[in-house]
Protein backbone atom coordinates (compact mmCIF):
# COMPACT_ATOMS: atom_id res chain seq x y z
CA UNK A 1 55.56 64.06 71.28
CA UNK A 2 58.92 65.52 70.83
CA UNK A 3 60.91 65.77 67.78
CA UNK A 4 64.43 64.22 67.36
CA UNK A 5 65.56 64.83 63.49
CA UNK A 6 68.45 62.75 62.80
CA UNK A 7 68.65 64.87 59.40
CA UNK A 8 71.03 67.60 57.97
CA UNK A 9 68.44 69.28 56.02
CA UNK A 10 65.59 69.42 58.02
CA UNK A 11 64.05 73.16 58.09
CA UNK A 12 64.47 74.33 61.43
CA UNK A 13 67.15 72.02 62.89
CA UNK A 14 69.11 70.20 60.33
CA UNK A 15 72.47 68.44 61.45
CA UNK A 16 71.84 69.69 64.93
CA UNK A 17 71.24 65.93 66.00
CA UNK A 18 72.94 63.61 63.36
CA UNK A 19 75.02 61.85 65.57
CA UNK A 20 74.81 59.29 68.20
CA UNK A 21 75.67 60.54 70.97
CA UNK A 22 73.84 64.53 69.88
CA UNK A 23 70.62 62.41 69.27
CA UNK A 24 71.38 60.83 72.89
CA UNK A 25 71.49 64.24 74.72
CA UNK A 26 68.31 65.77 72.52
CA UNK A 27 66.42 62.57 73.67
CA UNK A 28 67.11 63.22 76.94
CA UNK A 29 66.57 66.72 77.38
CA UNK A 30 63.17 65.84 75.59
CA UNK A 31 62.20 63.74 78.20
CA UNK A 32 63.56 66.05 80.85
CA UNK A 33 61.12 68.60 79.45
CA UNK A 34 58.18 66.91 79.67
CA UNK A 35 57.59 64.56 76.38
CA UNK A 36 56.14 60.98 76.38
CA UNK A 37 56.62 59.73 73.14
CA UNK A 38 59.88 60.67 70.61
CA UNK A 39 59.61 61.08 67.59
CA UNK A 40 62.48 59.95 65.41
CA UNK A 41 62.68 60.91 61.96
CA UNK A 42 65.57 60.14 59.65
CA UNK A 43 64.83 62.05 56.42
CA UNK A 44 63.33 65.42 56.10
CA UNK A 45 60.56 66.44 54.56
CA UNK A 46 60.56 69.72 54.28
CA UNK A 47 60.33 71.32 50.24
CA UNK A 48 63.16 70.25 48.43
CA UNK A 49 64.98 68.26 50.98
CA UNK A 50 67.26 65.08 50.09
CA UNK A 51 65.41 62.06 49.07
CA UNK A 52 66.85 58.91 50.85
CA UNK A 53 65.79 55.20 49.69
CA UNK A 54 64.82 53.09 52.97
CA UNK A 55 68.79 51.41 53.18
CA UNK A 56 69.85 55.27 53.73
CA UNK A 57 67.20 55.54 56.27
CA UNK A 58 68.30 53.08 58.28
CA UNK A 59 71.89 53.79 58.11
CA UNK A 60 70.74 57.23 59.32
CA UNK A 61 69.50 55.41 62.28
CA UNK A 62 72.16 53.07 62.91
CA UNK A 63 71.84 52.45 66.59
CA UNK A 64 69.82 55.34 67.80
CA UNK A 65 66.44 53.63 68.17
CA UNK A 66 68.07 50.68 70.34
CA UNK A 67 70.36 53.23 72.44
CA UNK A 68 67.31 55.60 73.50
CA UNK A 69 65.32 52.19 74.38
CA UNK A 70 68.38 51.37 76.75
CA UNK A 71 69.07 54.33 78.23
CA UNK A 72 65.61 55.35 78.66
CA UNK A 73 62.67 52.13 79.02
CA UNK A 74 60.21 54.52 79.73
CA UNK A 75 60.15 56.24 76.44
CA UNK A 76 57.53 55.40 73.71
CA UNK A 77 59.47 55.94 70.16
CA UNK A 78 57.79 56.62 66.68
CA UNK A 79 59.15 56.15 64.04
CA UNK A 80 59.02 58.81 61.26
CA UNK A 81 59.28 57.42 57.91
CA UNK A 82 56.96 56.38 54.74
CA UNK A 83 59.01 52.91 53.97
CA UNK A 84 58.29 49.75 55.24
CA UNK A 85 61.77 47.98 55.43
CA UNK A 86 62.39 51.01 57.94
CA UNK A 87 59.66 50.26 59.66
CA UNK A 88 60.83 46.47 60.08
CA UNK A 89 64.16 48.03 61.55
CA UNK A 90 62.47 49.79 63.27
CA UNK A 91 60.30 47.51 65.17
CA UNK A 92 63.26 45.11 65.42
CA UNK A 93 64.98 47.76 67.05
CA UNK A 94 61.85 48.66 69.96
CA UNK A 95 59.85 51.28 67.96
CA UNK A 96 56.20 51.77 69.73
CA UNK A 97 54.58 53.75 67.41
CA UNK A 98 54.77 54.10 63.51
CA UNK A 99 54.53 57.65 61.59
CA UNK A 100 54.03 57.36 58.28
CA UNK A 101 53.34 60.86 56.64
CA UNK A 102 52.09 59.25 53.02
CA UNK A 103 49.12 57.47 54.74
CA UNK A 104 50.60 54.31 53.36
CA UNK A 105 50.42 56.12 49.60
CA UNK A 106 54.54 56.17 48.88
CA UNK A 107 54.86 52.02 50.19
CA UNK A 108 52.26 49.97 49.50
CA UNK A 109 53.82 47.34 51.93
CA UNK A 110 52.90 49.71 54.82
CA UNK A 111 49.41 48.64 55.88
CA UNK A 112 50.51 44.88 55.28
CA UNK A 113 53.79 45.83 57.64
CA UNK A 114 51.44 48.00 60.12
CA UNK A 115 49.24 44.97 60.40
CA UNK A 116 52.46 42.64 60.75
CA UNK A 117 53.83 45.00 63.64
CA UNK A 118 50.75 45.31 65.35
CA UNK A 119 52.28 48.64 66.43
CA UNK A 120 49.70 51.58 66.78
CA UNK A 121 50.05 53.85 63.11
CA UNK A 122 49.30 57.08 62.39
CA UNK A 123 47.71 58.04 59.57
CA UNK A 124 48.33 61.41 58.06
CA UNK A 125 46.77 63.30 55.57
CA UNK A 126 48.80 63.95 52.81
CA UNK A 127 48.68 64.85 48.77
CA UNK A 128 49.02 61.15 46.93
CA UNK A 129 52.40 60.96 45.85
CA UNK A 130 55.94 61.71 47.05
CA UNK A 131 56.44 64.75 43.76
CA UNK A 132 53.12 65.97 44.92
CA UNK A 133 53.39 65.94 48.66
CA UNK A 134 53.66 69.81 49.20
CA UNK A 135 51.94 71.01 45.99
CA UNK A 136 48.60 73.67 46.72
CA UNK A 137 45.79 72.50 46.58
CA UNK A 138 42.88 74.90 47.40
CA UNK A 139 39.61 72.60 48.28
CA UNK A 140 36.07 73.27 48.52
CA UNK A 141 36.06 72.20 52.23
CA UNK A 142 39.16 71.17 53.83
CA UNK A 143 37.26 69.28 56.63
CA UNK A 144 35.75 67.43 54.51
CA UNK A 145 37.97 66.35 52.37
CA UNK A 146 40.23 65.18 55.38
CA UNK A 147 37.19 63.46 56.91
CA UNK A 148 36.45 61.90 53.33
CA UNK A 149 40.04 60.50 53.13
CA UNK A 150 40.29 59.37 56.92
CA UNK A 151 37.38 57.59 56.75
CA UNK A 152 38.31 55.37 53.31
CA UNK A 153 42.53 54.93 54.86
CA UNK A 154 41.14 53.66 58.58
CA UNK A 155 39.11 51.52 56.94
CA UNK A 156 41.49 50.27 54.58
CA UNK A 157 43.72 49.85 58.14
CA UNK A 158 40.66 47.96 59.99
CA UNK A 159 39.96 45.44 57.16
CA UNK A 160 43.71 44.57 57.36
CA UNK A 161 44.08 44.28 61.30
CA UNK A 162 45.51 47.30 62.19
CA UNK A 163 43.17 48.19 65.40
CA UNK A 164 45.30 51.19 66.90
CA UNK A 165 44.84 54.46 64.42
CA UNK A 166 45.63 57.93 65.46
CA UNK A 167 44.96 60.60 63.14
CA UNK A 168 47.20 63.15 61.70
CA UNK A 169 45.08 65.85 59.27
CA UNK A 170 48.76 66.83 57.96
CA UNK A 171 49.42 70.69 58.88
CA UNK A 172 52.37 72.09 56.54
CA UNK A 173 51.70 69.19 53.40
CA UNK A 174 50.01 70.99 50.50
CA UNK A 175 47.73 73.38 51.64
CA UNK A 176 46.89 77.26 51.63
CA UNK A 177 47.59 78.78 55.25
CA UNK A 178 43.67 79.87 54.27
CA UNK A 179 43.02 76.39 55.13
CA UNK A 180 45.23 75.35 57.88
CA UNK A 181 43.38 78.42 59.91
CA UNK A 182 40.27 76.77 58.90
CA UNK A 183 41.88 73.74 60.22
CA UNK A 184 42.39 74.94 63.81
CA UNK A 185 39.00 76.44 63.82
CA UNK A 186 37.10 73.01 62.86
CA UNK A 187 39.52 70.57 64.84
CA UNK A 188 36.81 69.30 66.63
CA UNK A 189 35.47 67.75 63.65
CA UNK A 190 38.33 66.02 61.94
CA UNK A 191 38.40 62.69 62.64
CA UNK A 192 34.85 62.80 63.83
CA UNK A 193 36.00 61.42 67.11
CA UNK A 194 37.00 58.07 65.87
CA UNK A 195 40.22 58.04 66.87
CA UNK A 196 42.94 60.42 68.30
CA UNK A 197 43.71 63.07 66.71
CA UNK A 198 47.73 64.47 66.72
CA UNK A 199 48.57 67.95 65.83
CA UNK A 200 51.72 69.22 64.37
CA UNK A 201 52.08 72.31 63.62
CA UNK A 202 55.19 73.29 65.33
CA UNK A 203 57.06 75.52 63.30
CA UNK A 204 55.07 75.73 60.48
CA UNK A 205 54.89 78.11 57.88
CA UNK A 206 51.04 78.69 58.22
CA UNK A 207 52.16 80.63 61.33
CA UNK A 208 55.48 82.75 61.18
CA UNK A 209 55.10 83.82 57.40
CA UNK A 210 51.87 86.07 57.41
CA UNK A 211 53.53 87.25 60.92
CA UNK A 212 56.67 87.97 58.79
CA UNK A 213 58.40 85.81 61.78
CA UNK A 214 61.34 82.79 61.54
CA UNK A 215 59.93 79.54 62.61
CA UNK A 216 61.94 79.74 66.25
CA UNK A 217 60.11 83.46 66.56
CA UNK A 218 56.44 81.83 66.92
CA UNK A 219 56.70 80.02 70.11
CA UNK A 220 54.03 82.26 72.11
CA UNK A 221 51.67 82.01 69.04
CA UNK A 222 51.75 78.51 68.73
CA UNK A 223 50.86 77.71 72.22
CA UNK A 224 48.11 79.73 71.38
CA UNK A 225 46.80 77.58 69.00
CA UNK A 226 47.85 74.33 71.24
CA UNK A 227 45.89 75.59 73.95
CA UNK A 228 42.80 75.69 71.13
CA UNK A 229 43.39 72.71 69.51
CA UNK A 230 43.36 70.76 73.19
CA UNK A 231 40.21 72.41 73.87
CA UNK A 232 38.61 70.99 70.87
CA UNK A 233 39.75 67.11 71.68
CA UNK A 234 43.70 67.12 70.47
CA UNK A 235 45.33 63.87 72.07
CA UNK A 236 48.97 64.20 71.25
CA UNK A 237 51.15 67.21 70.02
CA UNK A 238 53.82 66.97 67.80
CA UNK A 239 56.60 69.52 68.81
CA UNK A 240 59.88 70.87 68.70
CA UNK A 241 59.57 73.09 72.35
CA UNK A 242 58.35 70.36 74.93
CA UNK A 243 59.29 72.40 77.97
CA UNK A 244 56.59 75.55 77.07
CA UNK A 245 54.33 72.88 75.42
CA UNK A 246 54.34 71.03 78.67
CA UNK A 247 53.33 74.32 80.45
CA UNK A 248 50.24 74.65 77.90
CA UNK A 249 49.38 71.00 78.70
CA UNK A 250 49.70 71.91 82.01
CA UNK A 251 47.41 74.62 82.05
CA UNK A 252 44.63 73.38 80.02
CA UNK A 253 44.52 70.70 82.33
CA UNK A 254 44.30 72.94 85.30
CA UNK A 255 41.70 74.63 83.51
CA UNK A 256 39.34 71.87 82.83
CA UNK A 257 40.34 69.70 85.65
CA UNK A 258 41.22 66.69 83.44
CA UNK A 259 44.24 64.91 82.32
């Protein structure tokens, strides 16, 4: 899954694709590289970044969604956003997949619109409101507490008709890098193998600050951690760097004669 940020403010490439025909050329280079799925997001969420109201959203978007479907029918698009009504756009526009970081927590439309859809949603785990999303908070067991919430959300999803759930434990939302490393370590067990499991943790924090790095610094030490989170069941990867990402896919496959 490869990144397009239609924001200014985003962390690591703000206002590098918040234009038409910039968001055009990232999409395609994406693809070029090697990703599947793109993931459009039109507000960051990042510490401190702008908050935008769903009508901003989708003004952000303007035609994006339905140009990328055009130009390139083989792409699967998600849509990266917490609001319903942009998820209506959205879907109205040819969105595959929805994103929603809040794990329906910041809309409660979004299950009821998920179900609507019928488009396959990914649940994230994140801190319960929008003030809160990126406050520490140190927990007993991290895997447990993401298996705890995982397991009351899906079946939330389930008992509303939402049958296609991939699961997002939320690297880089509210928690010590302590736990994020315990994260990678116990991927295997998040989720318990219910449903896929997506990683993003492509320039994250976690990573380049006890390395005293930038976030564009950590590429070789986050295919590490790729190439372990793959080996422990990882179904999709959420990145900014398709092209060496594709080479990690590439040889993990080789490795284990799958894929």
């Amino acid at each position: 899954m490869g990144i397009l940020n239609l924001t200014p403010d985003s962390f690591s490439d703000g206002g590098k694709f918040n234009n038409e025909k910039s968001a055009l050329e990232h999409a395609e280079k994406l693809l070029k590289d090697g990703a599947e799925i793109i993931d459009i997001g039109p507000q960051s969420t990042r510490p401190n970044a702008e908050f935008l109201n769903s009508k901003e959203e989708i003004e952000r978007i303007g035609n994006v969604i339905s140009r990328i479907k055009k130009e390139f029918p083989e792409a699967l698009i998600s849509l990266d956003t917490f609001y319903a009504e942009t998820v209506k756009f959205g879907f109205n526009e040819g969105i595959d997949i929805i994103n929603d970081i809040s794990g329906g927590q910041y809309d409660d439309k979004m299950f009821d619109t998920a179900a609507e859809t019928k488009l396959p949603y990914i649940l994230m785990h994140v801190n319960p409101s929008y003030k809160t999303m990126h406050d520490k908070i140190k927990f007993e067991d991290i895997t447990l507490e993401i298996n705890r919430y995982f397991s009351g959300k899906t079946n939330e999803l389930l008992e509303k008709g939402v049958k296609d759930i991939i699961l997002d434990p939320g690297f880089g939302f509210g928690k010590t890098i302590e736990d994020q490393m315990k994260m990678i370590d116990e991927t295997g067990y998040l989720g318990l193998s219910k449903f896929p499991l997506l990683i993003g943790i492509s320039r994250k924090s976690f990573i380049y600050k006890p390395l005293g790095k930038s976030p564009l610094d950590i590429n070789r030490e986050t295919q590490k951690l790729h190439m372990k989170v793959l080996e422990q069941g990882a179904k999709i990867l959420r990145v900014h760097d398709v092209a060496e990402t594709a080479v990690t896919i590439g040889g993990f496959c080789e490795k284990n004669k799958k894929c």
